[in-house]
C-alpha atoms as a PDB file:
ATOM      1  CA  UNK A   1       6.129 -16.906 100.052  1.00  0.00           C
ATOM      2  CA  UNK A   2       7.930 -16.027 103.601  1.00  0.00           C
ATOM      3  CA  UNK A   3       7.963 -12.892 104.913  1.00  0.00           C
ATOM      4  CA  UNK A   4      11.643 -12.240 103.659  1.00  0.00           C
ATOM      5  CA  UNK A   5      11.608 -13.197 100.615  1.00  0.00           C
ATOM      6  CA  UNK A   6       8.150 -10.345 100.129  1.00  0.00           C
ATOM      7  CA  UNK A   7      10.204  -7.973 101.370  1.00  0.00           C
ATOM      8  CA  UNK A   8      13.199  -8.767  99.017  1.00  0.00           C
ATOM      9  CA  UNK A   9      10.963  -8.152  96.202  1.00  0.00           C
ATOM     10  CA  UNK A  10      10.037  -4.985  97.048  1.00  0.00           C
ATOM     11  CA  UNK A  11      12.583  -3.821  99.433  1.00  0.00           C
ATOM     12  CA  UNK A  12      14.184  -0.909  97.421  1.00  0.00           C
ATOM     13  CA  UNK A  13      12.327   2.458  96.458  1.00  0.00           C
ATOM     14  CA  UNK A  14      14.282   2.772  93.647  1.00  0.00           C
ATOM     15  CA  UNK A  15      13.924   0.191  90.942  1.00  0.00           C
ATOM     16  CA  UNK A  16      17.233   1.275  88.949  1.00  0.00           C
ATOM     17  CA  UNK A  17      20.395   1.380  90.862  1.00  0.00           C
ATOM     18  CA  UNK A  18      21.801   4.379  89.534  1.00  0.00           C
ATOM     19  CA  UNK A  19      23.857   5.600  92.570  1.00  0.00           C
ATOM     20  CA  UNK A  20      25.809   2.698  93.162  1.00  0.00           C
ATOM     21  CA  UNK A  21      28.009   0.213  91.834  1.00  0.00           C
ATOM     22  CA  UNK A  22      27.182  -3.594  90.867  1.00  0.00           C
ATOM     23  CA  UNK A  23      27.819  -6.151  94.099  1.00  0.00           C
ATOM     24  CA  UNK A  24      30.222  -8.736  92.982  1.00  0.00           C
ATOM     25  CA  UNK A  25      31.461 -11.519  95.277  1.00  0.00           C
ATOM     26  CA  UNK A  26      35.336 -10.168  95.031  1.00  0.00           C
ATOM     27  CA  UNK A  27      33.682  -6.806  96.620  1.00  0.00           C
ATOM     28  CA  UNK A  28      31.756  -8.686  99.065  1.00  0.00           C
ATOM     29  CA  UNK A  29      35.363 -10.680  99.882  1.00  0.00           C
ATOM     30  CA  UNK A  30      36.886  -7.659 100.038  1.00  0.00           C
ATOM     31  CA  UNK A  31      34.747  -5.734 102.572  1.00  0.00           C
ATOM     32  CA  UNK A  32      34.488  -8.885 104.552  1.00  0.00           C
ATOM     33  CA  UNK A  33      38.285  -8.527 104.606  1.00  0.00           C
ATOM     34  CA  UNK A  34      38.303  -4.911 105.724  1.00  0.00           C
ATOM     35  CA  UNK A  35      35.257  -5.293 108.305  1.00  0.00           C
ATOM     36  CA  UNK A  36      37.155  -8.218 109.850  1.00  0.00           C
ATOM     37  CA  UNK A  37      33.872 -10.557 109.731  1.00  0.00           C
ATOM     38  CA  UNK A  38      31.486 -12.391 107.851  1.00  0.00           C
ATOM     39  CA  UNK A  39      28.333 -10.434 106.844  1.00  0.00           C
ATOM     40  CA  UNK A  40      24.774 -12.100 106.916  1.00  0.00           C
ATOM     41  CA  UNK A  41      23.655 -13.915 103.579  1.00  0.00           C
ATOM     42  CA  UNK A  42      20.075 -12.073 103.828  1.00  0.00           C
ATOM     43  CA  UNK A  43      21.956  -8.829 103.856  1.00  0.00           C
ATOM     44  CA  UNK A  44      24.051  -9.276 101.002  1.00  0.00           C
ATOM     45  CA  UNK A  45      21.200 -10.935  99.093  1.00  0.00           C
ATOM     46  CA  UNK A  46      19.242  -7.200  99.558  1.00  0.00           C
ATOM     47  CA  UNK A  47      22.522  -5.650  98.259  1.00  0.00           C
ATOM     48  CA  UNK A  48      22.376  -7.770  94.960  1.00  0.00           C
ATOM     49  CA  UNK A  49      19.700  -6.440  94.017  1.00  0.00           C
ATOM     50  CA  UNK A  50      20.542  -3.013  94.517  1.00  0.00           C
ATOM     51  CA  UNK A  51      23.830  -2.199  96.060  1.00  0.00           C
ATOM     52  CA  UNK A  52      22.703   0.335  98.792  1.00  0.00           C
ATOM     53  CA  UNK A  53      19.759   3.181  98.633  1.00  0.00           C
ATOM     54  CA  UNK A  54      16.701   4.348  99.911  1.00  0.00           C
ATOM     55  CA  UNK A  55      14.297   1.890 101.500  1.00  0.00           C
ATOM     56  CA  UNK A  56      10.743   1.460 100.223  1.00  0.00           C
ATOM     57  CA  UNK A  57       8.203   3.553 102.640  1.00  0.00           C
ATOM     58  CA  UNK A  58       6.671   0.167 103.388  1.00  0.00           C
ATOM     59  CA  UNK A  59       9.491  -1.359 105.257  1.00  0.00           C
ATOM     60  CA  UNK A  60      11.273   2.005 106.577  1.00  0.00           C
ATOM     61  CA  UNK A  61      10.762   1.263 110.411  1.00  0.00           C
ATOM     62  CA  UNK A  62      11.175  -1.820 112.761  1.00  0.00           C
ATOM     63  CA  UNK A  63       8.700  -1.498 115.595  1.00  0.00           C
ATOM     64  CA  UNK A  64      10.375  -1.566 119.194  1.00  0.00           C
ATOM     65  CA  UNK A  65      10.290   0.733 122.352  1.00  0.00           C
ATOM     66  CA  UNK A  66      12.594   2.980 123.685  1.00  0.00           C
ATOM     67  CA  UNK A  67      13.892   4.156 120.328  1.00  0.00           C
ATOM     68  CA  UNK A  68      16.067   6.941 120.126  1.00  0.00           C
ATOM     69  CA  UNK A  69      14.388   7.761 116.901  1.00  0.00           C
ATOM     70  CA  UNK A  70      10.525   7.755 118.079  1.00  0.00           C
ATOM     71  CA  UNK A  71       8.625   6.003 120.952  1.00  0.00           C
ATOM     72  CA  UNK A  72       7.756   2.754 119.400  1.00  0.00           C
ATOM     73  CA  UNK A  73      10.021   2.278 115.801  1.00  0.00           C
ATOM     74  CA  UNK A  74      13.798   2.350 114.656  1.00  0.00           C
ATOM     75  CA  UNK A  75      13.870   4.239 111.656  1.00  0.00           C
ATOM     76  CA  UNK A  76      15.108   2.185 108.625  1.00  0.00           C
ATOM     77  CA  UNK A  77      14.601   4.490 105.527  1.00  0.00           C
ATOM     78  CA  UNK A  78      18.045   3.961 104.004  1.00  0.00           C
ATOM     79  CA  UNK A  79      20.925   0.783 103.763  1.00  0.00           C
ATOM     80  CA  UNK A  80      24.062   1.544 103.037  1.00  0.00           C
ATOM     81  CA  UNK A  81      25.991  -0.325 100.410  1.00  0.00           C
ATOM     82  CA  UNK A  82      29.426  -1.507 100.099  1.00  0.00           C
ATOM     83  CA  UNK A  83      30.751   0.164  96.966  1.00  0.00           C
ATOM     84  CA  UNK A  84      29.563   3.451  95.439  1.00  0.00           C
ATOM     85  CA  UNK A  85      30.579   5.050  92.833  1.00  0.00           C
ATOM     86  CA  UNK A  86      29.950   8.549  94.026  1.00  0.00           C
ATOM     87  CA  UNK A  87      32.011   8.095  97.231  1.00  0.00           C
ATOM     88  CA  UNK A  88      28.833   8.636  99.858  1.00  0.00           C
ATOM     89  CA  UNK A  89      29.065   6.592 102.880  1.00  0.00           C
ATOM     90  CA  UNK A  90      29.025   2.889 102.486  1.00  0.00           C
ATOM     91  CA  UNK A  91      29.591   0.471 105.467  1.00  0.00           C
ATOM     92  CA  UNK A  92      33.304   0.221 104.916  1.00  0.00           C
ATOM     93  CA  UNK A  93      32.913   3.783 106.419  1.00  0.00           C
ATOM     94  CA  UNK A  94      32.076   1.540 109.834  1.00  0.00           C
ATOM     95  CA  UNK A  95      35.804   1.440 111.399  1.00  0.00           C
ATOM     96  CA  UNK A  96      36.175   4.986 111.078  1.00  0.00           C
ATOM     97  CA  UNK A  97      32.884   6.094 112.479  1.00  0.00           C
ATOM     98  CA  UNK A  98      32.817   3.763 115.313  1.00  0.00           C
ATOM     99  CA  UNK A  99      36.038   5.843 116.510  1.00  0.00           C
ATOM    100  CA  UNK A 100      35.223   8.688 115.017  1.00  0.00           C
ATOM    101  CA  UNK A 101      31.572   8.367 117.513  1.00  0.00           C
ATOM    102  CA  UNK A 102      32.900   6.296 120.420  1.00  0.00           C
ATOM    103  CA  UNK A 103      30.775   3.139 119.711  1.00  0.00           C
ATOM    104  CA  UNK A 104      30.960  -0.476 120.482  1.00  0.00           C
ATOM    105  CA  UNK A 105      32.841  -2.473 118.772  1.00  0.00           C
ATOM    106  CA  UNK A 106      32.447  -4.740 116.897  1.00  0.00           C
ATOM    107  CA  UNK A 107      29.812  -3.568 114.679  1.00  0.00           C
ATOM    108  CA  UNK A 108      29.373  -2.773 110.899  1.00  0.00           C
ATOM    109  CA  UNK A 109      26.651   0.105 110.221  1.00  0.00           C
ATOM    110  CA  UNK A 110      24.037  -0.018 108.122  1.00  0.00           C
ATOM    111  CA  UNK A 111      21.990   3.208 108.729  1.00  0.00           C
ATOM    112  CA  UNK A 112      22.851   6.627 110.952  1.00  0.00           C
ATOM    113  CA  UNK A 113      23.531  10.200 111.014  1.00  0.00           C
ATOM    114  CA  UNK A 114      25.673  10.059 113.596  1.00  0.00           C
ATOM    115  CA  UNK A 115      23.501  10.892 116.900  1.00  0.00           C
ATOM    116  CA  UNK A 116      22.181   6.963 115.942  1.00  0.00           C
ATOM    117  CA  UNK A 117      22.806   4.056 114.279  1.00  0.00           C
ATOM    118  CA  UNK A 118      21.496   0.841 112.895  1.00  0.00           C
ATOM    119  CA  UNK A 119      24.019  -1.916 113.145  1.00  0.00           C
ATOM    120  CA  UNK A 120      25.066  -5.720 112.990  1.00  0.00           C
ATOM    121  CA  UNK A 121      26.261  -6.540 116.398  1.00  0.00           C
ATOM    122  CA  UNK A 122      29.139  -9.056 116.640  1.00  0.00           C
ATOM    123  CA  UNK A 123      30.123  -8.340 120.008  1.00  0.00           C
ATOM    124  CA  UNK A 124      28.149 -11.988 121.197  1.00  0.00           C
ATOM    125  CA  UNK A 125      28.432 -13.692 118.189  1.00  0.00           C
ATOM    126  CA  UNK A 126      31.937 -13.360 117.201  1.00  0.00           C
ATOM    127  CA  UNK A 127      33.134 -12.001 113.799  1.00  0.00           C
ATOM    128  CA  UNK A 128      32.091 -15.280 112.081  1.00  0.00           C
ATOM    129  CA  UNK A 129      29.034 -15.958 113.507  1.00  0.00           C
ATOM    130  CA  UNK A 130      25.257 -14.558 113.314  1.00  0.00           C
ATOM    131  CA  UNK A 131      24.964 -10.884 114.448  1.00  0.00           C
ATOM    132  CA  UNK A 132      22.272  -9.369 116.299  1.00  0.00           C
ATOM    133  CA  UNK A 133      20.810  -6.314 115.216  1.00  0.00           C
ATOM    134  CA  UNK A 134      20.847  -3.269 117.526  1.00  0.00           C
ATOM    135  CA  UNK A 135      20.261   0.890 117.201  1.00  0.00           C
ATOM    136  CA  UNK A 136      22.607   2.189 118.986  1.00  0.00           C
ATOM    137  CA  UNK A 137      22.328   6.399 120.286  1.00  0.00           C
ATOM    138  CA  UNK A 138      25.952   7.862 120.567  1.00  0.00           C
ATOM    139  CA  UNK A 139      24.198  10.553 122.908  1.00  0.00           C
ATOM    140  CA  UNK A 140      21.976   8.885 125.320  1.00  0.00           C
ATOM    141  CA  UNK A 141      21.500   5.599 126.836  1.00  0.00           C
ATOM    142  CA  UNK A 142      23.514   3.061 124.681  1.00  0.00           C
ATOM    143  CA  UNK A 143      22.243   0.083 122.756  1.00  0.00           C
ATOM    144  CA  UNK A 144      18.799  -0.991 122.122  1.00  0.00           C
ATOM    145  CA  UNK A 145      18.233  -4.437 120.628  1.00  0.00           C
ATOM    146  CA  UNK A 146      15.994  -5.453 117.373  1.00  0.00           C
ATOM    147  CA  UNK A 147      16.599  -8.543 116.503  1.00  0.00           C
ATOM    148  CA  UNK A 148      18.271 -11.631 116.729  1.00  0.00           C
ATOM    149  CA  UNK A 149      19.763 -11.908 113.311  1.00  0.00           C
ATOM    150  CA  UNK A 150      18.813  -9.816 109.910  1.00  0.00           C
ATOM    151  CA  UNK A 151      16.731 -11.766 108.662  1.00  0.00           C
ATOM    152  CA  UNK A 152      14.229 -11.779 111.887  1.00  0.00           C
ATOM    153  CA  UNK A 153      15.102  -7.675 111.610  1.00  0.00           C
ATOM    154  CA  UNK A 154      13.793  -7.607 107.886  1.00  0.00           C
ATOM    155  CA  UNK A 155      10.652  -9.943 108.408  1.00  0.00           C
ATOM    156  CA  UNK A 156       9.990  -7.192 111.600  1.00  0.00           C
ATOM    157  CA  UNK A 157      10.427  -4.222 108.633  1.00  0.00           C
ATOM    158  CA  UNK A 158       6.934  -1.795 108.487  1.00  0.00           C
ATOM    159  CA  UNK A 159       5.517   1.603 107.372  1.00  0.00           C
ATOM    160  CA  UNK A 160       6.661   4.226 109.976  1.00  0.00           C
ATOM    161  CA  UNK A 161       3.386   5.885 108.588  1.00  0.00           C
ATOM    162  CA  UNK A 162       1.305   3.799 111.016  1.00  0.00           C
ATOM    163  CA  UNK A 163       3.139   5.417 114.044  1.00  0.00           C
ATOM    164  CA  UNK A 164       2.107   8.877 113.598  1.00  0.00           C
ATOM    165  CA  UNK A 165      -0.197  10.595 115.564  1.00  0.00           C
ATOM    166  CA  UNK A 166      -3.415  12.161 114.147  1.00  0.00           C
ATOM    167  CA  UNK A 167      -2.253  15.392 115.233  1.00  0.00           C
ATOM    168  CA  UNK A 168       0.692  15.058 112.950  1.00  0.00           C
ATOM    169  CA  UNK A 169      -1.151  13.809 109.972  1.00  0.00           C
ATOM    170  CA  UNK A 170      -3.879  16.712 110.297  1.00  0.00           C
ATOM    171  CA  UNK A 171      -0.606  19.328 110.467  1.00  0.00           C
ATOM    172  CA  UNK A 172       1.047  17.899 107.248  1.00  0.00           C
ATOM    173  CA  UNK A 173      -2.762  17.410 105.658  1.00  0.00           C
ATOM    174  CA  UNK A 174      -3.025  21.637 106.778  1.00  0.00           C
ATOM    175  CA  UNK A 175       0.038  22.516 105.738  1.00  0.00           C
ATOM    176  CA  UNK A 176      -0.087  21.036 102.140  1.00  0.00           C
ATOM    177  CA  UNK A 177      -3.717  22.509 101.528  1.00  0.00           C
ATOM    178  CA  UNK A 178      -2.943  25.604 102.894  1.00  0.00           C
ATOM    179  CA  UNK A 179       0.020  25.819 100.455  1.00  0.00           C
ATOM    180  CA  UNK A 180      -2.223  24.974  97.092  1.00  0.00           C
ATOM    181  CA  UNK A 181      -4.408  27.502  98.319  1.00  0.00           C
ATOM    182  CA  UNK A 182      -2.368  30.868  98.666  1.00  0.00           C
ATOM    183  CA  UNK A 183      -0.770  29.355  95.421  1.00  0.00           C
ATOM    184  CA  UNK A 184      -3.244  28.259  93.181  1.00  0.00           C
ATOM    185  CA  UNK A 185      -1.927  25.305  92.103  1.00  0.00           C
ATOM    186  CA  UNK A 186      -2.365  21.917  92.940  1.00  0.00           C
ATOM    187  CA  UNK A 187      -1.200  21.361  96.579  1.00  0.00           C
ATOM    188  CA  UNK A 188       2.090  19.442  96.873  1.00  0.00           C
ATOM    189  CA  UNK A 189       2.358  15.613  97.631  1.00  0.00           C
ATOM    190  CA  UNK A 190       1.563  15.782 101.963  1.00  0.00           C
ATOM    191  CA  UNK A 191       5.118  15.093 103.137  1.00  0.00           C
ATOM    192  CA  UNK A 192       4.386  12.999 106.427  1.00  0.00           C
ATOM    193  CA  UNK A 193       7.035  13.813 109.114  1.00  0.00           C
ATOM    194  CA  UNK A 194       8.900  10.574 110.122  1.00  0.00           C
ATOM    195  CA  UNK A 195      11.099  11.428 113.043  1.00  0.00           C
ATOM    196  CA  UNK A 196       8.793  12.252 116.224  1.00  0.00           C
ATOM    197  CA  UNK A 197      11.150  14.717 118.484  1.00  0.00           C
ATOM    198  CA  UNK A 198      11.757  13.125 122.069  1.00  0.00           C
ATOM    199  CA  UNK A 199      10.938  16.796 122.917  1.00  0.00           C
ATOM    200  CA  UNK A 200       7.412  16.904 121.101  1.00  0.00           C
ATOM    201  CA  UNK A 201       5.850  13.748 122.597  1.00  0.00           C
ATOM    202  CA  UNK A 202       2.716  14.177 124.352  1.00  0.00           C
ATOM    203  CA  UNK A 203       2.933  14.039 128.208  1.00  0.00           C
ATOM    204  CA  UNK A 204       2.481  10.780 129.567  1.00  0.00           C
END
């Protein structure tokens, strides 16, 4: 089994896709329409399966440097879909946000709040080719590139869990005993924090 085709089969943390609708190829012609280009076969063979959610904790980061999210991973908890049924942000949201944010163009979005993004990168490729895939920060120093295609981006997925520090896992370990113990009751699942501040890095 390749790499990509593990992490298809286990990709989604969410085994029911109850949040959005069924992908159908006259939706994936449509969007394609819309976005003006041609979107990777790997990513719409993820959005078969489930049309947009939350990413498995496995696969939620793609190791690199100089992240605006941490100091060594992109964060990659969530893919957006193309159709939902309870209108929340899918990636035909992309033409809006990139003027909306000031971003380069063109790209279609896959993951962001905003500050940063995960995105297909056309710019090189042109709208029919094989994007690249880049995080880009709307407030700091610009584009920072992952991979060559998606599918070298999802075979490059891991567990942002491996990037914390010890400090932060003994804090979250405290912090959930502590809590069972001024309650009485079982201490709650250790919620591990996932987004390390620029400003709380360790010097050097």
């Amino acid at each position: 089994m390749t790499k990509f085709e593990e992490v298809l089969t286990s990709f989604w943390r969410d085994a029911i896709d109850d949040d959005h609708v069924a992908l159908t190829d006259a939706a994936i012609a449509d969007a394609e329409e819309k976005l003006g280009v041609r979107l990777p076969a790997a990513l719409l063979r993820l959005l078969r399966v489930r049309n947009g959610g939350h990413v498995a904790d496995r696969w939620d980061a793609f190791p690199v440097e100089g992240s605006s999210w941490s100091e060594h991973y992109a964060c990659f908890d969530y893919l957006e879909g193309i159709l939902d049924e309870n209108d929340s942000s899918t990636i035909l949201d992309t033409p809006y946000l990139v003027q909306e944010w000031d971003l380069p163009a063109p790209v279609v979005l896959l993951h962001g709040d905003g500050h940063w993004w995960v995105a297909l990168d056309y710019r090189a490729c042109g709208p029919t080719g094989e994007p690249s895939v880049v995080e880009i920060d709307s407030d700091g120093p610009g584009v920072v590139f992952l991979a060559p295609d998606f599918d070298s981006f999802v075979e490059g997925l891991t567990a942002s869990e491996q990037f914390l520090t010890d400090d932060q896992i003994a804090v979250a370990t405290a912090d959930a005993m502590d809590a069972g113990v001024h309650t009485g009751a079982r201490a709650p699942k250790i919620q591990l924090p996932d987004r390390i501040s620029l400003t709380d890095r360790p010097p050097g």
